[in-house]
C-alpha atoms as a PDB file:
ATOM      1  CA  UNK A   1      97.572  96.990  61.737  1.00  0.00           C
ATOM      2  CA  UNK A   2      96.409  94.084  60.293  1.00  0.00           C
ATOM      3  CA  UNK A   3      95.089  90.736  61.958  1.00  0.00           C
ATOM      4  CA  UNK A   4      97.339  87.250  60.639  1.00  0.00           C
ATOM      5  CA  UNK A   5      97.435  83.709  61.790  1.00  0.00           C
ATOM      6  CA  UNK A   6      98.295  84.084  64.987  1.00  0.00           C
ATOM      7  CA  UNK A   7     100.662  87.037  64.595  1.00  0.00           C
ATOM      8  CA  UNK A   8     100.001  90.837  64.071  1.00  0.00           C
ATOM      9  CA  UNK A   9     101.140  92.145  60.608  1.00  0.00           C
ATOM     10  CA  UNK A  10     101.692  95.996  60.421  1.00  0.00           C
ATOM     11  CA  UNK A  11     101.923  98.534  57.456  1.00  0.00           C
ATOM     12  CA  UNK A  12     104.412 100.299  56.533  1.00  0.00           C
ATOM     13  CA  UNK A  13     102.702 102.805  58.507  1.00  0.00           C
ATOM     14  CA  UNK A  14     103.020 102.029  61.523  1.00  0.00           C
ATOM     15  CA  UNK A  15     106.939 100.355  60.844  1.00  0.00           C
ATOM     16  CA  UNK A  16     107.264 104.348  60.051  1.00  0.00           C
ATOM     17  CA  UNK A  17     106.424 105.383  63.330  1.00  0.00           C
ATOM     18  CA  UNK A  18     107.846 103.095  65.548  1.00  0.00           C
ATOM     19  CA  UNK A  19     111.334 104.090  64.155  1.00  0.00           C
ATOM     20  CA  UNK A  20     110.482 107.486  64.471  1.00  0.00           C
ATOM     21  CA  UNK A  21     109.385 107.338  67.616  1.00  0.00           C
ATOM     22  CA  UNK A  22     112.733 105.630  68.580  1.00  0.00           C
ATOM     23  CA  UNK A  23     114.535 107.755  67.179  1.00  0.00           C
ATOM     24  CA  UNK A  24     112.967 110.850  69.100  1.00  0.00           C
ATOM     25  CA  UNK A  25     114.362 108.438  72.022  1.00  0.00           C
ATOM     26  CA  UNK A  26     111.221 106.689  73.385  1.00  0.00           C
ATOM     27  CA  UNK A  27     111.312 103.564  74.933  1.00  0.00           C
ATOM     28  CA  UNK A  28     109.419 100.625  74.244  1.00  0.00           C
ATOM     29  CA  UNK A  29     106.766 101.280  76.441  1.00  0.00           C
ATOM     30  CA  UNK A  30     106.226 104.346  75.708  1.00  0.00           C
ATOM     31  CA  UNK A  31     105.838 103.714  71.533  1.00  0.00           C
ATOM     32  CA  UNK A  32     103.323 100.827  72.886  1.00  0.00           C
ATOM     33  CA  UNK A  33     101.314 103.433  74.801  1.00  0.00           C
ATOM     34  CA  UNK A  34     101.370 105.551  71.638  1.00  0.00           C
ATOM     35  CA  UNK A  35     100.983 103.249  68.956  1.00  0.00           C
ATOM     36  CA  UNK A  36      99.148 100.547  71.043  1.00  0.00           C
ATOM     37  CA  UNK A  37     101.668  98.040  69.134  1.00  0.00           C
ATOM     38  CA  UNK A  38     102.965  95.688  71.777  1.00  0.00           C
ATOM     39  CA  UNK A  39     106.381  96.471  73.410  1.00  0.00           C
ATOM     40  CA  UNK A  40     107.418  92.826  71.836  1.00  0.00           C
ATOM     41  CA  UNK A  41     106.023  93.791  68.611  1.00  0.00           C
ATOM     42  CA  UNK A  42     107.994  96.929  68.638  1.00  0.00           C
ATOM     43  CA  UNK A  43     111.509  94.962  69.247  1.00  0.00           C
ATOM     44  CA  UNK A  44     110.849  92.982  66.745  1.00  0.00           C
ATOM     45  CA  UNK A  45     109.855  95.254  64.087  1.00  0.00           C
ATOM     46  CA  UNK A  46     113.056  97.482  65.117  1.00  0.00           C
ATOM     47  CA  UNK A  47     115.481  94.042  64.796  1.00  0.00           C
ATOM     48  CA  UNK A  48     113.996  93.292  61.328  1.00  0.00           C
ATOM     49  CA  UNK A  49     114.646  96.893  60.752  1.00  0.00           C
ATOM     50  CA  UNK A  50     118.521  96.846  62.090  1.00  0.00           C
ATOM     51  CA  UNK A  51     117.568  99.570  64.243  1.00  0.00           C
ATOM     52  CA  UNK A  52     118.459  96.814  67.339  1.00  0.00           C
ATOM     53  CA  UNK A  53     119.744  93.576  67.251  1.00  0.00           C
ATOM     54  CA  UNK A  54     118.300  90.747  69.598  1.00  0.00           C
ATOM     55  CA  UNK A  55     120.547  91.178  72.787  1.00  0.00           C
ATOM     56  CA  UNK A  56     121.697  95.194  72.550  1.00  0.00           C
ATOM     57  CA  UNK A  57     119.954  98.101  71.733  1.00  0.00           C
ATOM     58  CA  UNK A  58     122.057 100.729  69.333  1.00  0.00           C
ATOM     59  CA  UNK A  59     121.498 104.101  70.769  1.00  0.00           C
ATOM     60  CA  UNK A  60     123.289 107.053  68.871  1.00  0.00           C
ATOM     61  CA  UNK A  61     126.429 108.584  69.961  1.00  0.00           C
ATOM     62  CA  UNK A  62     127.635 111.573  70.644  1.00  0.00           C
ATOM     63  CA  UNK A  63     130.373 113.971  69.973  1.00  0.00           C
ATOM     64  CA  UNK A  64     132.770 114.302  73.535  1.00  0.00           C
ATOM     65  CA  UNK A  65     132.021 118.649  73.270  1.00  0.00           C
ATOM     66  CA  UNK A  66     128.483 117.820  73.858  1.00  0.00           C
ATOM     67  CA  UNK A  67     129.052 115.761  77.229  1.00  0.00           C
ATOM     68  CA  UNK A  68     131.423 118.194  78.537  1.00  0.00           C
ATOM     69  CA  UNK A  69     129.039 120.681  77.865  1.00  0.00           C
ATOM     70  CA  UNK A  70     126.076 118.730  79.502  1.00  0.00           C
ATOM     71  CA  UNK A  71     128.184 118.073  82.410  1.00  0.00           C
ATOM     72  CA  UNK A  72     129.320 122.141  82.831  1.00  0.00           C
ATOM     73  CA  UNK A  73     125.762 122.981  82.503  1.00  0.00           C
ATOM     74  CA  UNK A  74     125.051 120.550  85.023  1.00  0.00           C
ATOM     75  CA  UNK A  75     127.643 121.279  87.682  1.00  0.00           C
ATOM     76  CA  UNK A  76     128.508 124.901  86.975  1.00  0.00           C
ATOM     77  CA  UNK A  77     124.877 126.304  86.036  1.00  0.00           C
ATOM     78  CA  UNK A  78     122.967 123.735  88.342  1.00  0.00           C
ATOM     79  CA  UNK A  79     120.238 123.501  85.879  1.00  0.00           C
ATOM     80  CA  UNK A  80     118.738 119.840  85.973  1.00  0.00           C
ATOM     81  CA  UNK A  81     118.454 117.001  83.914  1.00  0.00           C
ATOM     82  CA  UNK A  82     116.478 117.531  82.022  1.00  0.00           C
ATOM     83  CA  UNK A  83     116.994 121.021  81.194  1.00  0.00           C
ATOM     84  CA  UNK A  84     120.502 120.063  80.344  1.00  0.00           C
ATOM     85  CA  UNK A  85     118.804 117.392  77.997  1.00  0.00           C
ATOM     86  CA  UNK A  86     116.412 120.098  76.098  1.00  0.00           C
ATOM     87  CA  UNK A  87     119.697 122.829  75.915  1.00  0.00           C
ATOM     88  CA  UNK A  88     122.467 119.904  74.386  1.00  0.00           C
ATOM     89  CA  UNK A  89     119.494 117.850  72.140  1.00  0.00           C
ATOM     90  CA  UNK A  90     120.257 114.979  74.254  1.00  0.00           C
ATOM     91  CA  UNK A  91     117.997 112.667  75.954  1.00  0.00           C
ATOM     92  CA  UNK A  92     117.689 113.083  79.844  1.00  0.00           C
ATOM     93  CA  UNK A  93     118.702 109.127  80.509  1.00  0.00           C
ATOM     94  CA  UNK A  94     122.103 110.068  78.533  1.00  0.00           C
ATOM     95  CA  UNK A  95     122.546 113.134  80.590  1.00  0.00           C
ATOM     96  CA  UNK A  96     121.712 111.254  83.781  1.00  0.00           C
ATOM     97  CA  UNK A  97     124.207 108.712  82.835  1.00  0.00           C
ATOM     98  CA  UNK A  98     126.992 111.090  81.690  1.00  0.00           C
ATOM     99  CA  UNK A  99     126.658 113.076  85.325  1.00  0.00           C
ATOM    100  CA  UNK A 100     126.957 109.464  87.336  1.00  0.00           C
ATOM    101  CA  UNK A 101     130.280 108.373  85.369  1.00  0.00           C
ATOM    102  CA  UNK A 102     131.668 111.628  86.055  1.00  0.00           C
ATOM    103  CA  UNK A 103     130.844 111.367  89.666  1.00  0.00           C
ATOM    104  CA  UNK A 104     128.690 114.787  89.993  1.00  0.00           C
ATOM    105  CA  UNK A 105     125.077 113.241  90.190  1.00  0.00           C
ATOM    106  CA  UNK A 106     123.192 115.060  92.983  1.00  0.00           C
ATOM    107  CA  UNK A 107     121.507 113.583  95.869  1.00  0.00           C
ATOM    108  CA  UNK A 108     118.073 113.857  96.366  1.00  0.00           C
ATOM    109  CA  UNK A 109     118.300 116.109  99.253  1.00  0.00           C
ATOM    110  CA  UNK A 110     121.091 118.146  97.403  1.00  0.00           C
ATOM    111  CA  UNK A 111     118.208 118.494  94.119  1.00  0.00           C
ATOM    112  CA  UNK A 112     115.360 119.005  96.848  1.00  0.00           C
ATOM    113  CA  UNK A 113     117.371 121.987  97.955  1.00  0.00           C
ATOM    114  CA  UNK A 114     118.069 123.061  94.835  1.00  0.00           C
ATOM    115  CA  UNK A 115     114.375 123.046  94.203  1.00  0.00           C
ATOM    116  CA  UNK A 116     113.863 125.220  97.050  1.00  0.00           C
ATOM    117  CA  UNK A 117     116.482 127.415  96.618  1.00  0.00           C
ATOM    118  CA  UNK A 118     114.662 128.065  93.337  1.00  0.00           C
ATOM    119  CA  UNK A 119     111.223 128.762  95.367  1.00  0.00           C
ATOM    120  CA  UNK A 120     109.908 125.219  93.572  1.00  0.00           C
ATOM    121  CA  UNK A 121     107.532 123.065  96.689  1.00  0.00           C
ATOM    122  CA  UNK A 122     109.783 120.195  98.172  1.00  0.00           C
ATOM    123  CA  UNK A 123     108.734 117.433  97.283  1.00  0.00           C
ATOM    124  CA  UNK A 124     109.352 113.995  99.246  1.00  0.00           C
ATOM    125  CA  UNK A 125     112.679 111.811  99.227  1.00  0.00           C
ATOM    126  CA  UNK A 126     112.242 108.853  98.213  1.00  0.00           C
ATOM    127  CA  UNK A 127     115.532 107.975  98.522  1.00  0.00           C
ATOM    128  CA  UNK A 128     116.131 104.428 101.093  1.00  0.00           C
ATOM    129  CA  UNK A 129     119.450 103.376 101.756  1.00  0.00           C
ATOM    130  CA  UNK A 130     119.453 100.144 103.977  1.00  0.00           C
ATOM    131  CA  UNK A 131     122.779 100.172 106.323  1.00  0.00           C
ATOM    132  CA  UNK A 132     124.017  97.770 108.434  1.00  0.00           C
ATOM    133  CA  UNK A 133     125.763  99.002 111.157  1.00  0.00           C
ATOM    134  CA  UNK A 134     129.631  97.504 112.189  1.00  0.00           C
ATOM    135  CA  UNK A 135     129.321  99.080 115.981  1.00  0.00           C
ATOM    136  CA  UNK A 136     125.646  97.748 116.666  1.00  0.00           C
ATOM    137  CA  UNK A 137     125.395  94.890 114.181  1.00  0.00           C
ATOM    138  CA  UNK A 138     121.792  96.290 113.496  1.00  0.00           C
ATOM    139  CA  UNK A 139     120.055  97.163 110.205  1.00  0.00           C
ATOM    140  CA  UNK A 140     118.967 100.866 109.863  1.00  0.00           C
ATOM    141  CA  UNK A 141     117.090 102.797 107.133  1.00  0.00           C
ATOM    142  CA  UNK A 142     118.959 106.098 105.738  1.00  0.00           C
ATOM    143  CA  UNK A 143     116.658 108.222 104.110  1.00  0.00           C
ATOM    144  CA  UNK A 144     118.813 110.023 102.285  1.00  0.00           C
ATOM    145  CA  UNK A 145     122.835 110.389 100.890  1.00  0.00           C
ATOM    146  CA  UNK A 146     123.717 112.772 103.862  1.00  0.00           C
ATOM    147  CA  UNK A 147     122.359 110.326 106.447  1.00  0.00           C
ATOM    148  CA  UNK A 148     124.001 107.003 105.388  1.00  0.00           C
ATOM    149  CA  UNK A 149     127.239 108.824 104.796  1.00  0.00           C
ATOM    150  CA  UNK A 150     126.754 109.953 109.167  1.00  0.00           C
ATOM    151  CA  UNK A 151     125.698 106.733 109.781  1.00  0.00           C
ATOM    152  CA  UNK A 152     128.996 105.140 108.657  1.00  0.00           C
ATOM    153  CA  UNK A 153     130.979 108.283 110.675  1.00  0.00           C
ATOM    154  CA  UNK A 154     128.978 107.049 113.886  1.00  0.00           C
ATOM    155  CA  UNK A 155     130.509 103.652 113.222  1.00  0.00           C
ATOM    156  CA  UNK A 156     133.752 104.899 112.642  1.00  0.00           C
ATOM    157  CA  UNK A 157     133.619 107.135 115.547  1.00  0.00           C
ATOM    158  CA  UNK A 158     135.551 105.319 118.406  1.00  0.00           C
ATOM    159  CA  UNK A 159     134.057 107.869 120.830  1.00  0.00           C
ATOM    160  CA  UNK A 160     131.083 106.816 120.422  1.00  0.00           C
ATOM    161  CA  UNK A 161     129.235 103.868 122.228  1.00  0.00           C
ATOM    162  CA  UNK A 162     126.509 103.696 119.967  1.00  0.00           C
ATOM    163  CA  UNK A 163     123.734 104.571 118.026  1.00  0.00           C
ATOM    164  CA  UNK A 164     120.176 104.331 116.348  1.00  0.00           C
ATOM    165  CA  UNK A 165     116.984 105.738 114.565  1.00  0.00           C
ATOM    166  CA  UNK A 166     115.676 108.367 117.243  1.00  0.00           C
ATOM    167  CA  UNK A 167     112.222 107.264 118.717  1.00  0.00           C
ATOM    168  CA  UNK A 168     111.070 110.252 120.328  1.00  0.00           C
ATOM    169  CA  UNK A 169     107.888 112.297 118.950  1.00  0.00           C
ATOM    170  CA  UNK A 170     108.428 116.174 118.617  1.00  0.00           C
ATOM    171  CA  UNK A 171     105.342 118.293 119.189  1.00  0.00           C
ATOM    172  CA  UNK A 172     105.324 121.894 117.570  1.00  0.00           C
ATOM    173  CA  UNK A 173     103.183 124.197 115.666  1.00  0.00           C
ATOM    174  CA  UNK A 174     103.038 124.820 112.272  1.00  0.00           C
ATOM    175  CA  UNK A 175     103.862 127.962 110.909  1.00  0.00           C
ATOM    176  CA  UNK A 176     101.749 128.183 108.158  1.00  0.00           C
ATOM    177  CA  UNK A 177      98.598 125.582 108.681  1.00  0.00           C
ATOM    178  CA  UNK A 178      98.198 126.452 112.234  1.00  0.00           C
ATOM    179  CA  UNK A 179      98.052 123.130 113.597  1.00  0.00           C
ATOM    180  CA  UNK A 180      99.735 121.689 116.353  1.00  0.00           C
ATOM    181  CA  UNK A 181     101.685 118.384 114.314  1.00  0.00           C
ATOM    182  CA  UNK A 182     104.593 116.295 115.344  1.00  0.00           C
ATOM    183  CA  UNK A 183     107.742 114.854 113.898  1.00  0.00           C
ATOM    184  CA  UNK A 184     110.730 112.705 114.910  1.00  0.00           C
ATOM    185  CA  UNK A 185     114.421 113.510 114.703  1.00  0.00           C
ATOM    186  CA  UNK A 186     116.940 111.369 112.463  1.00  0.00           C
ATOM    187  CA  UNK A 187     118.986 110.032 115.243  1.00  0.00           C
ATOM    188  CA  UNK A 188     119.799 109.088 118.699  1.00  0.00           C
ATOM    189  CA  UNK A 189     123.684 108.726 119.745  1.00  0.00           C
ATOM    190  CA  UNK A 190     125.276 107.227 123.068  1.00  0.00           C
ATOM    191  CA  UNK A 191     128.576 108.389 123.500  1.00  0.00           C
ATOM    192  CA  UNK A 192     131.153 106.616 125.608  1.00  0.00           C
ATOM    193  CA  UNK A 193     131.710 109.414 128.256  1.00  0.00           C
ATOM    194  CA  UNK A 194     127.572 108.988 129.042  1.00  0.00           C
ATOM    195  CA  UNK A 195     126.337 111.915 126.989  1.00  0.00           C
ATOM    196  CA  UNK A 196     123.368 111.655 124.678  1.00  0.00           C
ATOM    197  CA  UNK A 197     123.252 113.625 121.756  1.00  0.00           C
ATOM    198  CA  UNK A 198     119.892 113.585 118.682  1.00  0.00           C
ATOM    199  CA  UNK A 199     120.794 114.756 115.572  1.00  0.00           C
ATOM    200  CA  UNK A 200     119.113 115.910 112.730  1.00  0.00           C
ATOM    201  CA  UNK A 201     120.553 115.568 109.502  1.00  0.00           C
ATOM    202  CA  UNK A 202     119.423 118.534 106.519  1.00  0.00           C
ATOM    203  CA  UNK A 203     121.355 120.175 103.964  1.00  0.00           C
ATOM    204  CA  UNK A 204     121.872 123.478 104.672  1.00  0.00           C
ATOM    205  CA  UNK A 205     119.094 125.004 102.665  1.00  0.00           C
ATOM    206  CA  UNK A 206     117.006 123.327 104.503  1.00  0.00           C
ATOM    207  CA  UNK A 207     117.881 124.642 107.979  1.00  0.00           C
ATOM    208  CA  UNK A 208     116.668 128.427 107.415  1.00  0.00           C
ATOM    209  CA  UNK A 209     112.648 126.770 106.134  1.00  0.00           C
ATOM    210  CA  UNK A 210     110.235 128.488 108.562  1.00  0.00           C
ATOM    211  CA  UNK A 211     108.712 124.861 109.059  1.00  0.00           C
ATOM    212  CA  UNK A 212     112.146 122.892 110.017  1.00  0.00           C
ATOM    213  CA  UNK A 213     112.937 126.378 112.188  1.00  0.00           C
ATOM    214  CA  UNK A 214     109.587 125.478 114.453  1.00  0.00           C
ATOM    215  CA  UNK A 215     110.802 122.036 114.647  1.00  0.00           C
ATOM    216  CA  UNK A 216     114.266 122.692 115.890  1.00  0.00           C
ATOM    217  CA  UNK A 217     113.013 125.271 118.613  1.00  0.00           C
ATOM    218  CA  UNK A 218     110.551 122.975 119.357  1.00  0.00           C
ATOM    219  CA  UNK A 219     113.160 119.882 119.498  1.00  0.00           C
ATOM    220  CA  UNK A 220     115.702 121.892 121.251  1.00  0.00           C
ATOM    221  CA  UNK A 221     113.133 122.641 124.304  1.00  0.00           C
ATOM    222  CA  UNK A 222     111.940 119.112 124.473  1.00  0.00           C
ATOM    223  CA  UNK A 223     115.503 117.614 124.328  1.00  0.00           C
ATOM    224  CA  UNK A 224     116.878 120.057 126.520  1.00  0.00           C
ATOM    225  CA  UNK A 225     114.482 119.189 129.410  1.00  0.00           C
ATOM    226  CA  UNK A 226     115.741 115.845 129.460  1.00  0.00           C
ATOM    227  CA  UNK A 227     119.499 116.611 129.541  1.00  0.00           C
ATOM    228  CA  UNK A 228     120.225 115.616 125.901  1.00  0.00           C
ATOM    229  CA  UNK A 229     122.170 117.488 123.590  1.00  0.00           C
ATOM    230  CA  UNK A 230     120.257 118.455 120.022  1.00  0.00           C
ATOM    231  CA  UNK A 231     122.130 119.226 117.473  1.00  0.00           C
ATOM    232  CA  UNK A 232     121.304 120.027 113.349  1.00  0.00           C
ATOM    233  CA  UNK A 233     123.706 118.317 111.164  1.00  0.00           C
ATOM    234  CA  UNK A 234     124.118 119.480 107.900  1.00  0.00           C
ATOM    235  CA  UNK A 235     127.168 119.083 104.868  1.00  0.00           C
ATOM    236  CA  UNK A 236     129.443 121.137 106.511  1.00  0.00           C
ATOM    237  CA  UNK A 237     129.765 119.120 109.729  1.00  0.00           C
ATOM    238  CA  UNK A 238     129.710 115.569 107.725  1.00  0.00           C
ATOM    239  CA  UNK A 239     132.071 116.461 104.834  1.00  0.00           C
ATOM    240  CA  UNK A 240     131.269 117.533 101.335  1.00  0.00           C
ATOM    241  CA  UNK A 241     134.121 115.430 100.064  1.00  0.00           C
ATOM    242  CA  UNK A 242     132.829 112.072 102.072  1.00  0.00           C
ATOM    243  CA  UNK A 243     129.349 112.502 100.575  1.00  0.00           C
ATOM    244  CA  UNK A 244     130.593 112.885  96.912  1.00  0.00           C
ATOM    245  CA  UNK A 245     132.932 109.696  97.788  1.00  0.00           C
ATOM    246  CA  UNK A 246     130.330 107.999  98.924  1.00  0.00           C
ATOM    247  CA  UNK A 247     128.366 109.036  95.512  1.00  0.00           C
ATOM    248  CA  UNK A 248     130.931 107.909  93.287  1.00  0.00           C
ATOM    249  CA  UNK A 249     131.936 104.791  95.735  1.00  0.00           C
ATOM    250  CA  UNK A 250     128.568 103.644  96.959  1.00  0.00           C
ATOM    251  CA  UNK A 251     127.138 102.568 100.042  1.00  0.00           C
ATOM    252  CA  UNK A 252     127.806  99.107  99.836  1.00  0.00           C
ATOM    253  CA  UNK A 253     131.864  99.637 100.085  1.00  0.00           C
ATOM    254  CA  UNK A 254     131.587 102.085 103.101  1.00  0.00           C
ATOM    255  CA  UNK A 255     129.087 100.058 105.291  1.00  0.00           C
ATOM    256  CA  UNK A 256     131.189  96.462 104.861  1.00  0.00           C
ATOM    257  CA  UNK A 257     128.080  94.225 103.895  1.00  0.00           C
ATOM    258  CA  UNK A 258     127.033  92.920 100.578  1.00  0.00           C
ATOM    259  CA  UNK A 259     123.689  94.997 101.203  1.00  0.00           C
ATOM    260  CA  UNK A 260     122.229  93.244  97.636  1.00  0.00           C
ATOM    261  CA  UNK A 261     122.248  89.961  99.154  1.00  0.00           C
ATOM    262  CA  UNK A 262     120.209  91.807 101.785  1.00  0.00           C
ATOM    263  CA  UNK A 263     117.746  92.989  99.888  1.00  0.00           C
ATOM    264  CA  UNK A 264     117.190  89.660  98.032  1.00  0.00           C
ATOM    265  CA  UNK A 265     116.811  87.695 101.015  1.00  0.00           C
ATOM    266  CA  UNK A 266     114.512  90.554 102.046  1.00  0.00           C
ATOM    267  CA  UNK A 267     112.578  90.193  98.876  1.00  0.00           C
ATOM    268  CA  UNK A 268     112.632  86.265  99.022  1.00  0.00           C
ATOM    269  CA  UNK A 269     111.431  86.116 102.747  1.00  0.00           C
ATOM    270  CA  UNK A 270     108.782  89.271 101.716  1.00  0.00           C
ATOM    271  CA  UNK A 271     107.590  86.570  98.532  1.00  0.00           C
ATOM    272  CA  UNK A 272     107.488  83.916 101.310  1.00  0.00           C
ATOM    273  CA  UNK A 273     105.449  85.357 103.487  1.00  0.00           C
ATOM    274  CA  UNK A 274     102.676  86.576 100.525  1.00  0.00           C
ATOM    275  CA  UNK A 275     102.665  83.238  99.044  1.00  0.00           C
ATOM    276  CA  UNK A 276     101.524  82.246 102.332  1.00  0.00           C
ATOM    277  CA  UNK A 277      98.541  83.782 102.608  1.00  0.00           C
ATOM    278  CA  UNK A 278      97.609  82.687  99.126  1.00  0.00           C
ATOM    279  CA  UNK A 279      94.058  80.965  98.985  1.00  0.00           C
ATOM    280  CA  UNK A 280      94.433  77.492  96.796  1.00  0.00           C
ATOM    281  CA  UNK A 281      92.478  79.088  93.833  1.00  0.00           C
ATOM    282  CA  UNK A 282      94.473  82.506  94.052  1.00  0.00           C
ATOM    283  CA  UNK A 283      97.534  79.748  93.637  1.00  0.00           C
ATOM    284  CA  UNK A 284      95.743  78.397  90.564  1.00  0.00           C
ATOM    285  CA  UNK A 285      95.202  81.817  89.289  1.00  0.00           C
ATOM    286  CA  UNK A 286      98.962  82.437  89.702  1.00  0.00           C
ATOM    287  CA  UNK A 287     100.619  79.776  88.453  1.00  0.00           C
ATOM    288  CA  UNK A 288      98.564  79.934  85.127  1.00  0.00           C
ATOM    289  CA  UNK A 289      99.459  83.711  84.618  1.00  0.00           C
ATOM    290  CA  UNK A 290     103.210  82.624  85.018  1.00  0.00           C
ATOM    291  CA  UNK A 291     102.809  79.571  82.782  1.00  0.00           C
ATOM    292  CA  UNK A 292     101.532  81.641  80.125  1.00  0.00           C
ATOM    293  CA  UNK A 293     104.668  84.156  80.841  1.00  0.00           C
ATOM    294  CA  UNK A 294     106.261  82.013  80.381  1.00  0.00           C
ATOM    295  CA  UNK A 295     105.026  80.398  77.021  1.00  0.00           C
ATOM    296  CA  UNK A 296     105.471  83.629  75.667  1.00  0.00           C
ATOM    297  CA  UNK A 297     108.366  84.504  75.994  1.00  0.00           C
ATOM    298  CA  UNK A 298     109.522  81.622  74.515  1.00  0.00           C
ATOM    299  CA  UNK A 299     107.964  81.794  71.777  1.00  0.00           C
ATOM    300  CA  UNK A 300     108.988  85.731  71.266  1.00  0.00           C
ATOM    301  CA  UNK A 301     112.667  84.464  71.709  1.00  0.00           C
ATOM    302  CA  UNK A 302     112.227  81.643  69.309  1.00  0.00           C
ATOM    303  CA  UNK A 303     110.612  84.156  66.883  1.00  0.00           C
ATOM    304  CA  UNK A 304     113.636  86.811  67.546  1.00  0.00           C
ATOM    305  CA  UNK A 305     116.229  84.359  66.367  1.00  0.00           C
ATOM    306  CA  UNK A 306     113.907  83.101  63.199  1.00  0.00           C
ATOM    307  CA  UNK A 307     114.019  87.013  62.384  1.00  0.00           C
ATOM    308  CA  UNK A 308     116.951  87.803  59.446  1.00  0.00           C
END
């Protein structure tokens, strides 16, 4: 790379490999961390090539036998992503996109169990549906696919009176470290003839883990000392077929609510509150990094439609 008047030239060198990198399928970000040619650079050099234009980027296409394929493997052989990617020479993000058009993508806790079934360590959802309950006219957190989709049954259920996140702390002892730990149900449900009921909600892989075993013995004693009904709730009580509808459907149809007006008000009253506590020279300090944000990408748009 070479050093110009205010603009990087490159050699033919490195034009050679940016395009090959992006035609192995990286992304911009990655060729920058590989190349250390800026991610701006790299669309630019990649429009003057007619590998891109300036508002869509031209990704290859392929053949309809190869998606049906990905998708079989997929669904029929459960392998994941990106296996499926490394079997069919096709990049995981295509795969990933093929399985959510066709309305097959697994949940998280469906892969986590997968992962387990396999003998793979579970790993942590980070899956965090926000749902606003119709019967309560509260906000709760879902922390996966199988909760949200029994959230909106509890609304729909007109025998029940109503419903939340459970609050109580579990004690029991775990199997394997030998420690006494805690942990706290998915949720508490008032029904109208005055019974209480706390569920909680795994797939059924999970339900057979030595761990989740000491905390459903150990759930079931506390519970049942106080008169309340404990129950483990797993696909087959909440419906394959809802939770695939509610795949292919999403949340925001089932619950009633435009939940991404939520989040934005969320995210504007969350910027609020930061901007806040802002000192007057951490204000400075931000409003010069977004002015010169700014400036550039200006001038990297002016410079895009200069480009032949």
């Amino acid at each position: 790379m070479q050093a110009g008047h205010g603009k990087a030239k490159y050699t033919s060198d490195d034009v050679a490999v940016v395009k090959s990198l992006y035609v192995a399928h990286c992304s911009f970000i990655q060729i920058e961390r590989l190349t250390g040619i800026d991610d701006q650079a790299v669309r630019r050099i990649l429009v003057r090539e007619g590998f891109i234009n300036s508002s869509r980027v031209i990704r290859p296409t392929y053949p309809d036998h190869v998606r049906r394929e990905a998708i079989r493997l997929y669904v029929d052989e459960r392998m994941s992503a990106k296996s499926v990617g490394l079997s069919v020479s096709v990049p995981v993000f295509t795969v990933k996109a093929w399985v959510k058009e066709a309305g097959v993508v697994r949940s998280q806790s469906e892969a986590a169990a997968l992962a387990i079934s396999r003998g793979h360590k579970r790993g942590r959802s980070r899956v965090h549906i926000p749902w606003h309950s119709t019967k309560t006219g509260q906000w709760h957190m879902a922390d996966s696919t199988y909760e949200a989709v029994r959230m909106g049954q509890l609304d729909a259920n007109p025998d029940v009176l109503n419903w939340g996140l459970c609050k109580h702390r579990i004690p029991y002892f775990h199997p394997f470290q030998k420690t006494h730990r805690s942990y706290i149900p998915d949720l508490e449900i008032q029904y109208a003839n005055g019974t209480f009921c706390v569920e909680e909600i795994k797939p059924s892989n999970f339900v057979t883990d030595p761990v989740n075993e000491a905390k459903f013995a150990a759930a079931s004693a506390y519970f049942g000392g106080l008169g309340i009904r404990f129950a483990v709730v797993t696909e087959e009580q909440i419906g394959a077929d809802e939770i695939k509808q509610f795949k292919r459907e999403g949340y925001a149809s089932l619950s009633g609510v435009d939940l991404k007006q939520h989040e934005k008000k969320m995210r504007v009253a969350a910027r609020a509150r930061r901007l806040a506590k802002e000192t007057p020279e951490e204000r400075e300090a931000r409003l010069k990094k977004d002015a010169e944000k700014s400036r550039a990408y200006r001038a990297a748009k002016k410079r895009d439609k200069a480009s032949p």
